[in-house]
C-alpha atoms as a PDB file:
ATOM      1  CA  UNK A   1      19.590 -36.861  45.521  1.00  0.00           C
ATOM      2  CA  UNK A   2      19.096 -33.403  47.304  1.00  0.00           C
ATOM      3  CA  UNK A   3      21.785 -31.949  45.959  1.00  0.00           C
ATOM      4  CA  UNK A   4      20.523 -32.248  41.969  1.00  0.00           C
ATOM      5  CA  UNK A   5      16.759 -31.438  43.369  1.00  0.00           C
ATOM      6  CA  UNK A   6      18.846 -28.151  44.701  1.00  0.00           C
ATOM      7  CA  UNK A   7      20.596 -27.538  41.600  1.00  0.00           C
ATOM      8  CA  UNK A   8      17.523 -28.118  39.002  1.00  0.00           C
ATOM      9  CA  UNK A   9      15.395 -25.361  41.519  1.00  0.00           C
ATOM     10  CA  UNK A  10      18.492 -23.049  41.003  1.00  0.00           C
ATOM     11  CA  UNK A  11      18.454 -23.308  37.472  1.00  0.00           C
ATOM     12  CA  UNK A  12      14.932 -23.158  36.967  1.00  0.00           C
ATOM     13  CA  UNK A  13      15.096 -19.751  39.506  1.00  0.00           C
ATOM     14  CA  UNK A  14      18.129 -18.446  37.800  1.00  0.00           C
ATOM     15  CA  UNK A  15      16.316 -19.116  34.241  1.00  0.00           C
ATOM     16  CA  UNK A  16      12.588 -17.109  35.732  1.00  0.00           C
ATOM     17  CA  UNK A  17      14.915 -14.289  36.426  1.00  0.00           C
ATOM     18  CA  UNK A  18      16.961 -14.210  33.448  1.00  0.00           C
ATOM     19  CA  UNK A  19      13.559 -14.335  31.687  1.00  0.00           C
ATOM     20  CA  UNK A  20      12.123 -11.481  33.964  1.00  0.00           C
ATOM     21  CA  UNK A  21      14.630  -9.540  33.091  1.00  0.00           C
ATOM     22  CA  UNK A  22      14.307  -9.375  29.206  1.00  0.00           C
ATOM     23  CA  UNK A  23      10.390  -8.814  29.975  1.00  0.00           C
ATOM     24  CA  UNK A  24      10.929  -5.517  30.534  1.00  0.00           C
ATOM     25  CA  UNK A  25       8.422  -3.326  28.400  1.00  0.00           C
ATOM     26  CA  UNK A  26       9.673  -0.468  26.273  1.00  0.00           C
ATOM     27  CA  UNK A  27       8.509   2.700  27.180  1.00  0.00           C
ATOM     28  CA  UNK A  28       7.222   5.483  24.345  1.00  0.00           C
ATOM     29  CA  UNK A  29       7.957   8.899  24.348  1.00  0.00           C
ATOM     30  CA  UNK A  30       7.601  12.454  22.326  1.00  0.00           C
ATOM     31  CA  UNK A  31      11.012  13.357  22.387  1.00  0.00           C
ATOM     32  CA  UNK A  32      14.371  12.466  22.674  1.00  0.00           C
ATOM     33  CA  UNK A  33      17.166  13.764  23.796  1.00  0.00           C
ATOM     34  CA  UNK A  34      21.017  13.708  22.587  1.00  0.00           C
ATOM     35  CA  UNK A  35      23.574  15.142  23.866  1.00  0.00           C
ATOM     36  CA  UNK A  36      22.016  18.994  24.998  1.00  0.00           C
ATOM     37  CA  UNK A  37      19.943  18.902  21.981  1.00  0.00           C
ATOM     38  CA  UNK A  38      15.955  17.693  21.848  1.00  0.00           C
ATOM     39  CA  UNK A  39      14.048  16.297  19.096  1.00  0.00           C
ATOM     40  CA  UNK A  40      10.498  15.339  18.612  1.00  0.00           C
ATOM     41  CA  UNK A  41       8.182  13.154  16.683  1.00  0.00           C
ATOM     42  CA  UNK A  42       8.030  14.152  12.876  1.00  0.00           C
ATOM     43  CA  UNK A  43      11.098  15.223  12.601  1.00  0.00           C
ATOM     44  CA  UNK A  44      12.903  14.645   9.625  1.00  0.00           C
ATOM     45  CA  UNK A  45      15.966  12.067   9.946  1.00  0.00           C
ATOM     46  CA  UNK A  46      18.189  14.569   8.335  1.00  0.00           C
ATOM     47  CA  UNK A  47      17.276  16.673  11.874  1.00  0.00           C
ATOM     48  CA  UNK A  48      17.774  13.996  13.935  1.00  0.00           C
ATOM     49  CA  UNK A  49      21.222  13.107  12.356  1.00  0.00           C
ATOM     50  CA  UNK A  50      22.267  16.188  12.609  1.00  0.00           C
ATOM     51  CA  UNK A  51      21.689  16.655  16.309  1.00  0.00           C
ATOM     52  CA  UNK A  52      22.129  13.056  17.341  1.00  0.00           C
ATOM     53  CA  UNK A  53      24.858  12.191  14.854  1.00  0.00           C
ATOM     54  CA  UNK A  54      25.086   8.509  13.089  1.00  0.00           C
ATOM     55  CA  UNK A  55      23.005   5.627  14.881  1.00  0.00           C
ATOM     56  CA  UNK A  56      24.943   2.603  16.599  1.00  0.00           C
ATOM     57  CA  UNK A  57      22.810   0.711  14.447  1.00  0.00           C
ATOM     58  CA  UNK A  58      20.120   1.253  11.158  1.00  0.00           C
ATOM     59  CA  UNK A  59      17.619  -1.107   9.594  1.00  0.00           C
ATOM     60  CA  UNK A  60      15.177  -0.492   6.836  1.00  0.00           C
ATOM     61  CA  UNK A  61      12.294  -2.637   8.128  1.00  0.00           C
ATOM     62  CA  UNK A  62      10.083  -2.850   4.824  1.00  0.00           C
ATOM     63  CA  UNK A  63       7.315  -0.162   3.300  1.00  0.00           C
ATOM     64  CA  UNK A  64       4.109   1.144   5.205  1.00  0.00           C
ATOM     65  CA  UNK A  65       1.026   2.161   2.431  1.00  0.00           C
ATOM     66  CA  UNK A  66      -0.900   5.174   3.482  1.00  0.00           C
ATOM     67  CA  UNK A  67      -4.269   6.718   2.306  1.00  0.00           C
ATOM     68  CA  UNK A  68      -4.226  10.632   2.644  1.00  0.00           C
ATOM     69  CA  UNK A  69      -7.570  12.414   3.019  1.00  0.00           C
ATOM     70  CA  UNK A  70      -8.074  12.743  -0.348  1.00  0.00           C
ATOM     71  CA  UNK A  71      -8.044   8.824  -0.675  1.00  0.00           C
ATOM     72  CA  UNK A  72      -4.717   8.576  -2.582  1.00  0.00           C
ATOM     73  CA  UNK A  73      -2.552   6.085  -1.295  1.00  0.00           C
ATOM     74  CA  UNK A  74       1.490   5.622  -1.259  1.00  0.00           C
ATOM     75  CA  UNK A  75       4.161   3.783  -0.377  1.00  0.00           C
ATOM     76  CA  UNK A  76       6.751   5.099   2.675  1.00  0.00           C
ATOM     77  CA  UNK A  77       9.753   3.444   3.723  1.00  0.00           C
ATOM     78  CA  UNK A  78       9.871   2.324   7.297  1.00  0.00           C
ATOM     79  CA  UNK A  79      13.190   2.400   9.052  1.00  0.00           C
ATOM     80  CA  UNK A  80      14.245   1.887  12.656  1.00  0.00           C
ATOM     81  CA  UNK A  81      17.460   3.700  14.044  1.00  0.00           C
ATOM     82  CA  UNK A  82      19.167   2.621  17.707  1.00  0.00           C
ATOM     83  CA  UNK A  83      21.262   5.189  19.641  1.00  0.00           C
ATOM     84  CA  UNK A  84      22.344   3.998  23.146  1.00  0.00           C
ATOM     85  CA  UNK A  85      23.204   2.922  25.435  1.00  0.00           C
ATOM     86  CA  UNK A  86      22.836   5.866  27.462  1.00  0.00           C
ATOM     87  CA  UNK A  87      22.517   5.117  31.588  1.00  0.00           C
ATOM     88  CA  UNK A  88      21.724   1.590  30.250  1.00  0.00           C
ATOM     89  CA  UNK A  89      19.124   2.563  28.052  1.00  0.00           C
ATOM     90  CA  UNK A  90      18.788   1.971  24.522  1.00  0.00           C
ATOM     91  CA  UNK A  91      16.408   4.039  22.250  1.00  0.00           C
ATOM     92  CA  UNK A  92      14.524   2.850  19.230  1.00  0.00           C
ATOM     93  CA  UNK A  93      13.827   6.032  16.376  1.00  0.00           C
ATOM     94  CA  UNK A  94      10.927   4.596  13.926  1.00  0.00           C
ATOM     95  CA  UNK A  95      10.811   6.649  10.722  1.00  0.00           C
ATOM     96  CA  UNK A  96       8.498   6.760   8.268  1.00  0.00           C
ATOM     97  CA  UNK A  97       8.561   8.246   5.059  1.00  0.00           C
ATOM     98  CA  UNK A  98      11.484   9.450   6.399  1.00  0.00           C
ATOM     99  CA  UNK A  99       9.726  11.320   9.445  1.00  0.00           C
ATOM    100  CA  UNK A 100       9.781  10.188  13.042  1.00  0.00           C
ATOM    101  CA  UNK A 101       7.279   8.450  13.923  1.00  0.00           C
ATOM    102  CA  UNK A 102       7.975   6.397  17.300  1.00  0.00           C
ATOM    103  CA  UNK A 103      10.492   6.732  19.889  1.00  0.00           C
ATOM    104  CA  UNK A 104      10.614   4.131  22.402  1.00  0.00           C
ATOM    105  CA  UNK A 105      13.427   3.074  24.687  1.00  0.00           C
ATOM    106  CA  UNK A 106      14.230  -0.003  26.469  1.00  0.00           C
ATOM    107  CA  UNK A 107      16.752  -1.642  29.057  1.00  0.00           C
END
């Protein structure tokens, strides 16, 4: 009897820390770096190909309307690139319009 009490706390305590560790929150950023080259929010993904190379991974995530300030509104494409992992980071490009728009990394 104690030893399946034992086991179920030691799978319920190996599950809370399995779960802890995908709970860990991305973090945003400006910038990004690759390699000994930098580049920042709104720059085109031709730049950031360029000086980052091809993604590990590329996903066109749908279409994003926006109003500009002379109330016209358009369509952009939304896409999300992954580079990584770099020290056990992975980092998450979000273009839009083909601009970058978010950078946020995660472990």
């Amino acid at each position: 009897m104690i030893n399946n009490s034992l086991k179920i706390v030691f799978a319920n305590a190996t599950l809370a820390l399995l779960l802890l560790g995908f709970a860990v929150p991305a973090q945003a950023s400006s910038t990004f770096r690759c390699n000994s080259k930098l580049v920042s929010l709104q720059a085109s993904t031709h730049e950031v190909q360029s000086k980052c190379g091809a993604p590990m991974e590329q996903a066109h995530l749908g279409y994003k309307q926006l109003t500009n300030e002379y109330g016209h509104t358009h369509e952009v494409g939304i896409e999300e690139w992954v580079y990584g992992p770099k020290g056990g980071m992975y980092y998450f490009l979000r273009f839009e319009g083909g601009y970058l728009s978010k950078i946020s990394s995660s472990r």
